[in-house]
C-alpha atoms as a PDB file:
ATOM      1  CA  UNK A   1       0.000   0.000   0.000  1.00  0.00           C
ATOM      2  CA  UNK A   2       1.263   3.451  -0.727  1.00  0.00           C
ATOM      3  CA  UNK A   3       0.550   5.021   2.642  1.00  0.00           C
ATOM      4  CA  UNK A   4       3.050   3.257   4.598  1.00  0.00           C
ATOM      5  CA  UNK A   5       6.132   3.872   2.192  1.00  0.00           C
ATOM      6  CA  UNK A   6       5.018   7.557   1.675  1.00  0.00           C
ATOM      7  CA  UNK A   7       5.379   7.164   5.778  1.00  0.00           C
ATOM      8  CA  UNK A   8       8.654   5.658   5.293  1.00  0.00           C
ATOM      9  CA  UNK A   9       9.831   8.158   2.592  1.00  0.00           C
ATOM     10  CA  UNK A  10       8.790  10.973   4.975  1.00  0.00           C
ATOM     11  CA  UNK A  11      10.622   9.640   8.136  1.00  0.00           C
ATOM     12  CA  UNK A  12      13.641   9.394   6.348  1.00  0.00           C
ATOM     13  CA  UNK A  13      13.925  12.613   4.917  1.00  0.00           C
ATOM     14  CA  UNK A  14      12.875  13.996   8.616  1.00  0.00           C
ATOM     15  CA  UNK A  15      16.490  12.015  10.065  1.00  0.00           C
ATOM     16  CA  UNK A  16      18.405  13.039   7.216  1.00  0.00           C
ATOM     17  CA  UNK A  17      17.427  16.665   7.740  1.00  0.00           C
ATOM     18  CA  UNK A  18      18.383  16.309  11.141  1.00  0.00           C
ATOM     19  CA  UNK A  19      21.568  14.617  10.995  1.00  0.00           C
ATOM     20  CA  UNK A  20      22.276  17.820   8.526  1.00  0.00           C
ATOM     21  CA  UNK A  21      21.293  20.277  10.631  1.00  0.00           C
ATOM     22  CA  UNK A  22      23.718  18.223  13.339  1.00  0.00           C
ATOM     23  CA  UNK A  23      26.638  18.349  11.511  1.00  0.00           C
ATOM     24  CA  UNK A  24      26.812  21.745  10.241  1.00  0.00           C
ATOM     25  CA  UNK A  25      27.903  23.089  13.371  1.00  0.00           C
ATOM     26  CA  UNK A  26      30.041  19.859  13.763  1.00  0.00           C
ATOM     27  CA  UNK A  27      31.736  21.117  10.701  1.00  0.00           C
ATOM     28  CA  UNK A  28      32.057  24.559  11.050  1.00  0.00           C
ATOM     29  CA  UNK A  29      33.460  24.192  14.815  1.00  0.00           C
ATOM     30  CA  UNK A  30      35.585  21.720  13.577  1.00  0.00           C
ATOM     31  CA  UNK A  31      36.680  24.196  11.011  1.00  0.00           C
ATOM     32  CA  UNK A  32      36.969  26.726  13.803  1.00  0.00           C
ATOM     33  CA  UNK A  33      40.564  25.884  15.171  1.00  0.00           C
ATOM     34  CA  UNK A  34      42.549  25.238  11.848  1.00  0.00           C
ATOM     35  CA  UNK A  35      41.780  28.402  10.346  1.00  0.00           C
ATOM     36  CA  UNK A  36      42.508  30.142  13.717  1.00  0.00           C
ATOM     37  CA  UNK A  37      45.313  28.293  15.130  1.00  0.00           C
ATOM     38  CA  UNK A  38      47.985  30.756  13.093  1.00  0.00           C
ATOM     39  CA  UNK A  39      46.949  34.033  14.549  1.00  0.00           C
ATOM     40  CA  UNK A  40      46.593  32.571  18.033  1.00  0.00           C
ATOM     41  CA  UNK A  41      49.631  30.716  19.071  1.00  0.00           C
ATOM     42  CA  UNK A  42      49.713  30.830  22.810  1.00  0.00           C
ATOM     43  CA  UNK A  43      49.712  27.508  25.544  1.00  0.00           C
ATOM     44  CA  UNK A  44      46.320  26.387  26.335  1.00  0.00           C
ATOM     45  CA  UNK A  45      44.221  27.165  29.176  1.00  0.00           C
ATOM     46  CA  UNK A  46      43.500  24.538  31.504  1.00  0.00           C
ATOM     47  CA  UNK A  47      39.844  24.161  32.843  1.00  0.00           C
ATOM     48  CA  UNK A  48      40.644  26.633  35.734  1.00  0.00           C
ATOM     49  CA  UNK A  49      41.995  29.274  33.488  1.00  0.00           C
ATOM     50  CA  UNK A  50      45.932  29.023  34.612  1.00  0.00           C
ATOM     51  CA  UNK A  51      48.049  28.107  31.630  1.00  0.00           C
ATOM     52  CA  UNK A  52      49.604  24.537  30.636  1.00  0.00           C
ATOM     53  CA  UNK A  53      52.893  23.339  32.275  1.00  0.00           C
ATOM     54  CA  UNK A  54      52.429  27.030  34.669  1.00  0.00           C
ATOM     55  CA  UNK A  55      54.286  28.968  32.271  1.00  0.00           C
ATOM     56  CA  UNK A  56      54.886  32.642  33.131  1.00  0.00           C
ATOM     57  CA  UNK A  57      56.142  34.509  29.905  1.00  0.00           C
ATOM     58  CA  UNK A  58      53.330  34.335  27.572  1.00  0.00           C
ATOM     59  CA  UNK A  59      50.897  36.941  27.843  1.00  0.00           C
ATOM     60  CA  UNK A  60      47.901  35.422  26.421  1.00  0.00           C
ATOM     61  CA  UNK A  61      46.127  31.798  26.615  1.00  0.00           C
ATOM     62  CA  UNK A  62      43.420  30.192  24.520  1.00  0.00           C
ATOM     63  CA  UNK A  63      41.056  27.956  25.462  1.00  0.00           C
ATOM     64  CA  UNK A  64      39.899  25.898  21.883  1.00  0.00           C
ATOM     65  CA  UNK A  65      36.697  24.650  21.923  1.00  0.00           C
ATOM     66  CA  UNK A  66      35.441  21.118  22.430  1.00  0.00           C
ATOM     67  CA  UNK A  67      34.079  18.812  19.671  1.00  0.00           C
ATOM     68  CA  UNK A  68      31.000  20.888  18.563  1.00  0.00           C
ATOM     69  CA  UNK A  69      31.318  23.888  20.450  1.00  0.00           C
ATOM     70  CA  UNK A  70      31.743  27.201  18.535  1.00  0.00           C
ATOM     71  CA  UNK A  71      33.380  29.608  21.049  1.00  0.00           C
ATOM     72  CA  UNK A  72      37.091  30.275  21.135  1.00  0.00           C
ATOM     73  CA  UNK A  73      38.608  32.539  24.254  1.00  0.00           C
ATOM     74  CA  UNK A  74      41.756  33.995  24.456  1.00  0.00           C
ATOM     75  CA  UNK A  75      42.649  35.311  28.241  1.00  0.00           C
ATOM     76  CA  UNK A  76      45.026  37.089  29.684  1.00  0.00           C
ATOM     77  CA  UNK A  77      47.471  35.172  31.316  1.00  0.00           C
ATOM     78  CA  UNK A  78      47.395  35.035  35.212  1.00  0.00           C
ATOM     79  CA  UNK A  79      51.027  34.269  36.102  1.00  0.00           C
ATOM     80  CA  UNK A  80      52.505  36.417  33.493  1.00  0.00           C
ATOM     81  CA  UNK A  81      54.165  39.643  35.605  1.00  0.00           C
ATOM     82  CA  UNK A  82      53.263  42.054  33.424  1.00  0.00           C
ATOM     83  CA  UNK A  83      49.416  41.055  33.398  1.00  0.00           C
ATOM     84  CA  UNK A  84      49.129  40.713  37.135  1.00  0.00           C
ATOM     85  CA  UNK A  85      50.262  44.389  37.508  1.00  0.00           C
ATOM     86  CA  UNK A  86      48.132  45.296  35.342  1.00  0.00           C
ATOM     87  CA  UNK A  87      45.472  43.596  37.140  1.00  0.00           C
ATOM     88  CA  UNK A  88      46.276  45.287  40.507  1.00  0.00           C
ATOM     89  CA  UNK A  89      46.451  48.758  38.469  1.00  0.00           C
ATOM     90  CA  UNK A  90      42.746  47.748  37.141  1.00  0.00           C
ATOM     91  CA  UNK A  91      41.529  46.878  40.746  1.00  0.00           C
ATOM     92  CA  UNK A  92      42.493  50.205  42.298  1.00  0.00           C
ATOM     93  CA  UNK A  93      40.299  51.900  39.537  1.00  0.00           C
ATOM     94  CA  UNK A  94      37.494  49.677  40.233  1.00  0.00           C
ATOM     95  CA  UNK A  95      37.629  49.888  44.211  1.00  0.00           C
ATOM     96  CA  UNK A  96      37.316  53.713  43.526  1.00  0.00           C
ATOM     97  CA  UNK A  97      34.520  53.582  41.396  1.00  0.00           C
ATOM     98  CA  UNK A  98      32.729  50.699  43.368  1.00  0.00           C
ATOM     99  CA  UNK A  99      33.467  52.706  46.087  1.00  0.00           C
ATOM    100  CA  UNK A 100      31.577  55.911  44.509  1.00  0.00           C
ATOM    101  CA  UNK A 101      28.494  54.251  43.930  1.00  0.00           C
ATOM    102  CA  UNK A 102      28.035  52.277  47.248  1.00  0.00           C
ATOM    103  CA  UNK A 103      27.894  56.649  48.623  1.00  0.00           C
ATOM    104  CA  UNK A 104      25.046  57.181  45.542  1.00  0.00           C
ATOM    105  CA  UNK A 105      23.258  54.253  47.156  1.00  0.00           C
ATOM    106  CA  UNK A 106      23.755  55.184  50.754  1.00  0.00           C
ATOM    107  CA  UNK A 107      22.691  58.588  49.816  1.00  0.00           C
ATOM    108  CA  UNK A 108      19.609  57.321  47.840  1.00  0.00           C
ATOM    109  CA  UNK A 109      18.793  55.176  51.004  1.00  0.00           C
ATOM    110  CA  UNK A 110      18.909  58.369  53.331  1.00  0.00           C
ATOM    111  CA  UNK A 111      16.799  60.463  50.774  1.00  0.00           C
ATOM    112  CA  UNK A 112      14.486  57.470  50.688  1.00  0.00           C
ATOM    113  CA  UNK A 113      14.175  57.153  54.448  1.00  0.00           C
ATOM    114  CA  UNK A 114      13.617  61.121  54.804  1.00  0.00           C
ATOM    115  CA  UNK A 115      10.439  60.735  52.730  1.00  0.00           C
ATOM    116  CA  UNK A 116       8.857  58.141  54.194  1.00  0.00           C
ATOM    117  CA  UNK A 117       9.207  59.841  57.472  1.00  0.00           C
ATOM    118  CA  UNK A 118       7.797  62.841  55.759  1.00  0.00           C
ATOM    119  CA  UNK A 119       4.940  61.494  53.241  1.00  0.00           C
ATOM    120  CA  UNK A 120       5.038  57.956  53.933  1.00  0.00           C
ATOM    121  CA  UNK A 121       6.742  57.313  50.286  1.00  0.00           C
ATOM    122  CA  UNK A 122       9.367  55.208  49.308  1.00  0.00           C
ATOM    123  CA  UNK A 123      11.482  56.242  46.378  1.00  0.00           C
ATOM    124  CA  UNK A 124      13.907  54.294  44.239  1.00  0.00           C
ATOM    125  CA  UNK A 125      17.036  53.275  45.874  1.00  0.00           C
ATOM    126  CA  UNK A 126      20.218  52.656  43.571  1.00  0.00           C
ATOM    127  CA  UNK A 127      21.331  48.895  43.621  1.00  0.00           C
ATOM    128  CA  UNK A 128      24.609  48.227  43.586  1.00  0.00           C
ATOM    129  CA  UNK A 129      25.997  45.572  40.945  1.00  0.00           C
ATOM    130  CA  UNK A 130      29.078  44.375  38.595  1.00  0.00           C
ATOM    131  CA  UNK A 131      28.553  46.958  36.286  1.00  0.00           C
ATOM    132  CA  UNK A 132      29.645  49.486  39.337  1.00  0.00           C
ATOM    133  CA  UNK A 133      32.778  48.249  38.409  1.00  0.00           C
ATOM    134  CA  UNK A 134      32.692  51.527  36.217  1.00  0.00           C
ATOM    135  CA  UNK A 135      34.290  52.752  32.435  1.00  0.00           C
ATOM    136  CA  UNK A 136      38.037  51.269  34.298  1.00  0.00           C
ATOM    137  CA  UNK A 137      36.664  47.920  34.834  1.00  0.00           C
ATOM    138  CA  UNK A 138      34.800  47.375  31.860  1.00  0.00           C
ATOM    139  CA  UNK A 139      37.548  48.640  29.857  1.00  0.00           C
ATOM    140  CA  UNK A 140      40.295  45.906  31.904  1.00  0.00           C
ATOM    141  CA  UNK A 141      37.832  43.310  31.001  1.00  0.00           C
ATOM    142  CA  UNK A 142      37.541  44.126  27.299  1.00  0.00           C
ATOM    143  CA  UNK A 143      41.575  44.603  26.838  1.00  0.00           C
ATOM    144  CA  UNK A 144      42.384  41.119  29.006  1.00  0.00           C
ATOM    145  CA  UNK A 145      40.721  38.908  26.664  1.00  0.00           C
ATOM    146  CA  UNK A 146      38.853  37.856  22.913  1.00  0.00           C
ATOM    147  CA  UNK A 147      35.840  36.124  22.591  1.00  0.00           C
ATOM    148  CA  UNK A 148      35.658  34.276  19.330  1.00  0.00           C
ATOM    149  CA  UNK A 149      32.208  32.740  18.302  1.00  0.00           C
ATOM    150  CA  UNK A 150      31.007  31.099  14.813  1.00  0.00           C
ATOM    151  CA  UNK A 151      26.915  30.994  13.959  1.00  0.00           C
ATOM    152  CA  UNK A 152      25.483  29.572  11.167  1.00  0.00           C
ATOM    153  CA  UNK A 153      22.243  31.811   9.884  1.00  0.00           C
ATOM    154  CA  UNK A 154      19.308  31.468   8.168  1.00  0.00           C
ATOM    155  CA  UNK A 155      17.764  34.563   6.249  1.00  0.00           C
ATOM    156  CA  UNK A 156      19.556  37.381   8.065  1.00  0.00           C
ATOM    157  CA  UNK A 157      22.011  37.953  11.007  1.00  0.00           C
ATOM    158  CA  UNK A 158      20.873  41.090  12.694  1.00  0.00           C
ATOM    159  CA  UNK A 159      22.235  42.761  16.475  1.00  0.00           C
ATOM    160  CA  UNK A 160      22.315  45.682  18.436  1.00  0.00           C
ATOM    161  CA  UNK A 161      25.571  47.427  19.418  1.00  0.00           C
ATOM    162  CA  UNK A 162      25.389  49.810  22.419  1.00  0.00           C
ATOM    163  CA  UNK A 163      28.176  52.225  20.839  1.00  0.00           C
ATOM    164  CA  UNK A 164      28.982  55.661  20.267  1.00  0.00           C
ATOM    165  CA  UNK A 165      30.796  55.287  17.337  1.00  0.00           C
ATOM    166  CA  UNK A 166      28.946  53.787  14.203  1.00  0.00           C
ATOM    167  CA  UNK A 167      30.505  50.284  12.650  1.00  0.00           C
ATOM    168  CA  UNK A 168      32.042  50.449   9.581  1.00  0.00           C
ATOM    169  CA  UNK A 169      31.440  47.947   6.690  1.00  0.00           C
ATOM    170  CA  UNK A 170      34.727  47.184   4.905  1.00  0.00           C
ATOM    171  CA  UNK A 171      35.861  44.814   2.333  1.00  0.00           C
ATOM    172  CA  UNK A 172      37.199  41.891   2.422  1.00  0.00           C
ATOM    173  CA  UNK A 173      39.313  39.517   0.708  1.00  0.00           C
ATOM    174  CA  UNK A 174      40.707  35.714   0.696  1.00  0.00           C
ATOM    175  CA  UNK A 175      37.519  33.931   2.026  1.00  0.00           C
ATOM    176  CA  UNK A 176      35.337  36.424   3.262  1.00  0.00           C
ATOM    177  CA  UNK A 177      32.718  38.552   2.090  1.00  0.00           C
ATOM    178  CA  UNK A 178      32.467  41.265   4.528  1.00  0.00           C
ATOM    179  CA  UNK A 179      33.624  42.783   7.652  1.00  0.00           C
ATOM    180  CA  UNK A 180      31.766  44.975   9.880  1.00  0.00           C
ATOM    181  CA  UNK A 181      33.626  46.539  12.540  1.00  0.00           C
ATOM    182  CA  UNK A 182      33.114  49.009  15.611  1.00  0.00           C
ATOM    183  CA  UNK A 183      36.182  50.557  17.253  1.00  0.00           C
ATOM    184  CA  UNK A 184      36.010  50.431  21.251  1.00  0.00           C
ATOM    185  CA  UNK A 185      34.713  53.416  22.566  1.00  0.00           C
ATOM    186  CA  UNK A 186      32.798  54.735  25.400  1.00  0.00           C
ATOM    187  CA  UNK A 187      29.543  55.773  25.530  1.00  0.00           C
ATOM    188  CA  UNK A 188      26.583  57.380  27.370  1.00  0.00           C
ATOM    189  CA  UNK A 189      23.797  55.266  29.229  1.00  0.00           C
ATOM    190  CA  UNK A 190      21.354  56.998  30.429  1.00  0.00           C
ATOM    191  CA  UNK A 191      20.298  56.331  34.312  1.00  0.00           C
ATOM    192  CA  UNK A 192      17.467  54.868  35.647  1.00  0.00           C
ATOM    193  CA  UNK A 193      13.924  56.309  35.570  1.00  0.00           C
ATOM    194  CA  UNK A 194      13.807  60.188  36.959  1.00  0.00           C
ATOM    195  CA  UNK A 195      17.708  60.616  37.186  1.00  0.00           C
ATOM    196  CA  UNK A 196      19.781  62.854  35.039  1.00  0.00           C
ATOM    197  CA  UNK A 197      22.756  61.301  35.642  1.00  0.00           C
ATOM    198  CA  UNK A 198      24.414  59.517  32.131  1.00  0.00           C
ATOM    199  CA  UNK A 199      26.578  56.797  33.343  1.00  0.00           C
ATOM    200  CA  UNK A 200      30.051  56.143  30.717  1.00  0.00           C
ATOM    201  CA  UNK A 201      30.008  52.984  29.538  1.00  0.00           C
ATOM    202  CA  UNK A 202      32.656  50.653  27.447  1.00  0.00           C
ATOM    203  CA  UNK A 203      32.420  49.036  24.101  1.00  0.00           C
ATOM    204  CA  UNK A 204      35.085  46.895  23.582  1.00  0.00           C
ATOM    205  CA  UNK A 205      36.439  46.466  20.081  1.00  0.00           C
ATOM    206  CA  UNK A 206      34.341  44.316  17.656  1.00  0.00           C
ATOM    207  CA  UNK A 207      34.427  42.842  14.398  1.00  0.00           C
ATOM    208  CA  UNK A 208      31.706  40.528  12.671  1.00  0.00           C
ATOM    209  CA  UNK A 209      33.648  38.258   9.958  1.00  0.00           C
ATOM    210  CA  UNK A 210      30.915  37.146   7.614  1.00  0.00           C
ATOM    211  CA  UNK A 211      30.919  34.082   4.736  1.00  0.00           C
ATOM    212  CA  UNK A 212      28.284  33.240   2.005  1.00  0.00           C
ATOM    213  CA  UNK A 213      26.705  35.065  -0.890  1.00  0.00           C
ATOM    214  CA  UNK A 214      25.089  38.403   1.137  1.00  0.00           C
ATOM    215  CA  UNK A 215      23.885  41.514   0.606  1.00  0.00           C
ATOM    216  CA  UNK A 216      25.166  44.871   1.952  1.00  0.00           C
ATOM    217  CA  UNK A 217      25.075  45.279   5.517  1.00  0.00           C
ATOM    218  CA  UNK A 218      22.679  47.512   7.052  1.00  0.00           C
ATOM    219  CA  UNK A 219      23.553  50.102   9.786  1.00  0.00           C
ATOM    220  CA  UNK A 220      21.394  51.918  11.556  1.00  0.00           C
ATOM    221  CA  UNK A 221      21.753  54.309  13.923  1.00  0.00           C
ATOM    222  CA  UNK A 222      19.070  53.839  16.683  1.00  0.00           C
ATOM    223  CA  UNK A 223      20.349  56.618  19.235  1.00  0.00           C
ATOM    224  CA  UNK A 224      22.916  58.014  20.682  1.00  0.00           C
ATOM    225  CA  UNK A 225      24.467  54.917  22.011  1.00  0.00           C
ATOM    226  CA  UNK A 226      22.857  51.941  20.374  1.00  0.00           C
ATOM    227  CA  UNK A 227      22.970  50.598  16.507  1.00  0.00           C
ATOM    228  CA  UNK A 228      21.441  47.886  14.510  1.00  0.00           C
ATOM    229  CA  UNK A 229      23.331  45.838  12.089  1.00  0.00           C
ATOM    230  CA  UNK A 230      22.028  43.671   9.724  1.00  0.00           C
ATOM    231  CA  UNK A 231      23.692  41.636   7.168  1.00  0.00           C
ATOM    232  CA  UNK A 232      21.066  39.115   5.328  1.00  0.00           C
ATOM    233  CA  UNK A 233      21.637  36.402   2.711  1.00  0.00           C
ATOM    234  CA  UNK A 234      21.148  37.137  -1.057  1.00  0.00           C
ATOM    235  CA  UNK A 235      18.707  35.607  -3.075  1.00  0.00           C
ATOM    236  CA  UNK A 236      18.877  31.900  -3.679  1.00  0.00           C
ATOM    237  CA  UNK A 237      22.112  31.469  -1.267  1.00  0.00           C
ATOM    238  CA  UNK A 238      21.897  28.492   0.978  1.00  0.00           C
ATOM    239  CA  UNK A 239      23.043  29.570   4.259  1.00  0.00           C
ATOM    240  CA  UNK A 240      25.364  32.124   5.781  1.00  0.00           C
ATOM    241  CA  UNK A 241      28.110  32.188   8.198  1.00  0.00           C
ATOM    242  CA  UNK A 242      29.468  34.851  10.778  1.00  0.00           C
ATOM    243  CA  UNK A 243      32.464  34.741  13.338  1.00  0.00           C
ATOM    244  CA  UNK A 244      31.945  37.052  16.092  1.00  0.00           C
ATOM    245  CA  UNK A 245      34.903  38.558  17.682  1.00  0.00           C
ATOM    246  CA  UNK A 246      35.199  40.629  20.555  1.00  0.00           C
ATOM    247  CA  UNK A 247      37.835  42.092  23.445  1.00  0.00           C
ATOM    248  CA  UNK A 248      41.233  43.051  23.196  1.00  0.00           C
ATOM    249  CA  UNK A 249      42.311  45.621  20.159  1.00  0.00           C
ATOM    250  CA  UNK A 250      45.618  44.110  19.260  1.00  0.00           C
ATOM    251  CA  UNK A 251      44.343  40.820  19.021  1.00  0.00           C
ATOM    252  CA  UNK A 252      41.263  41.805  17.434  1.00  0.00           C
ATOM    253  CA  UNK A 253      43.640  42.754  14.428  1.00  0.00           C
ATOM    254  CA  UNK A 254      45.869  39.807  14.642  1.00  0.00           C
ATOM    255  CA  UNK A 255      43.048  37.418  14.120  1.00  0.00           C
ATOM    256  CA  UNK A 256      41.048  39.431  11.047  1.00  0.00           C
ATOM    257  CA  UNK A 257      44.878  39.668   9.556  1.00  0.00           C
ATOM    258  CA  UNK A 258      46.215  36.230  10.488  1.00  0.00           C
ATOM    259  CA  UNK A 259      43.587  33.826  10.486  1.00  0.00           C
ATOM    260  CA  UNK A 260      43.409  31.418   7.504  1.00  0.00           C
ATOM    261  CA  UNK A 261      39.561  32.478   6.334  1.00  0.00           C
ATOM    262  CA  UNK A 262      40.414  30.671   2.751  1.00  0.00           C
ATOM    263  CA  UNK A 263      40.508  27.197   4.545  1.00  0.00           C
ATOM    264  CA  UNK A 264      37.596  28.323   6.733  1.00  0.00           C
ATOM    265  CA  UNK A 265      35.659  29.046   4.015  1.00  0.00           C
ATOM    266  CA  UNK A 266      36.654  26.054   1.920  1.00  0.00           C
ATOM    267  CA  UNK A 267      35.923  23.747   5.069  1.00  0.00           C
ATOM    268  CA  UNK A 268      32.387  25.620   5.003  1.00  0.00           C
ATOM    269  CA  UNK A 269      32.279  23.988   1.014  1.00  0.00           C
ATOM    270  CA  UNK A 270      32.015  28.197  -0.353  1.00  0.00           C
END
């Protein structure tokens, strides 16, 4: 009967689909560390973050992802000299501004106390969190490591950037089809609800690396410190690709001038 093998037909176009949509990112993080390996060539990280065999003199150690995962991390490393002054440099910054705001929200508690006393109201009192840390420690975090991520996307790829400074589409050659890049910066964030105050915040340096037949990116500014970015696929194209890569300026530019893209894109079959 022709039910049951239409059934049959169906089911096994469902698992092949699947097993596809499984091994695309098996491929493309197995891609991942080849095309990367000759811009970053530093002693792994071990689970806990301290470097291989303890070694001091490198500054920088990369943790490579495991089968199927698509995230790459460079960090700063702990034992080298250099990096833990600049650590304890970093820290004094950050006690100072942690320090600043803990007086805001002692201050906001006082004001707050004052009017229930006097109208029996309650107004907002500041919370204190990481991102007290200030501009100093957001900026420390940025420069003492790279995040390196590869997605697979359907139709478009589209993000916001909280930025002052717009991203730049540039061209790009040897595997690529475009780069969009935002230069770290600081911006304004406005406060919370009924306070003036605009607090600086840090954008670390970005790039978006993107593969497959596309269309121009689109950048949009949607205020003062925020901007969309779209980049979809072009007609007809079958899928496209973006690594993601974040932190540290110098080796921001290492990787988008060292990294083998051609074999990343000819691992991705483009």
């Amino acid at each position: 009967m022709p039910r049951p093998a239409f059934w049959l037909v169906l089911v096994a176009l469902t698992l092949d689909r699947a097993a596809a949509q499984q091994a695309e990112p098996a491929a493309l993080s197995g891609a991942l560390r080849p095309a990367l390996a000759r811009a970053l060539p530093f002693p792994e990280a071990q689970p806990d973050g301290m470097p291989a065999g303890g070694v001091t003199e490198p500054l920088w150690i990369v943790r490579w992802p495991a089968a199927g995962d698509l995230r790459v991390d460079v960090l700063a490393n702990p034992l080298n000299p250099g990096n833990h002054e600049r650590a304890m440099k970093a820290e004094a910054e950050i006690q100072r501004a942690a320090m600043a705001s803990q007086r805001k929200s002692q201050a906001d508690y006082e004001q707050a106390l004052r009017d229930f006393q006097r109208n029996g109201t309650v107004g907002d009192i500041r919370e204190i969190s990481l991102r007290d840390d200030g501009v100093a420690g957001e900026r420390y975090d940025a420069e003492s490591q790279l995040t390196i991520r590869a997605d697979e996307f359907g139709d478009a790829h589209a993000f916001t950037v909280a930025t002052s400074r717009l991203p730049e589409a540039l061209p790009a050659s040897g595997g690529p089809a475009v780069i969009v890049r935002v230069a770290a910066n600081t911006y304004g964030e406005p406060g919370a609800a009924g306070d003036s105050e605009i607090i600086i915040r840090f954008c670390a340096e970005q790039a978006w690396v993107y593969f497959g037949a596309l269309t121009t990116p689109v950048i949009t500014r949607r205020s003062d410190d925020s901007v969309a970015v779209s980049v979809a696929r072009a007609p007809g194209a079958s899928r496209g690709v973006v690594v993601s890569i974040s932190g540290n300026v110098e080796l921001v530019n290492r990787v988008l001038q060292q990294a083998d893209w051609g074999s990343l894109k000819a691992h991705l079959g483009g």
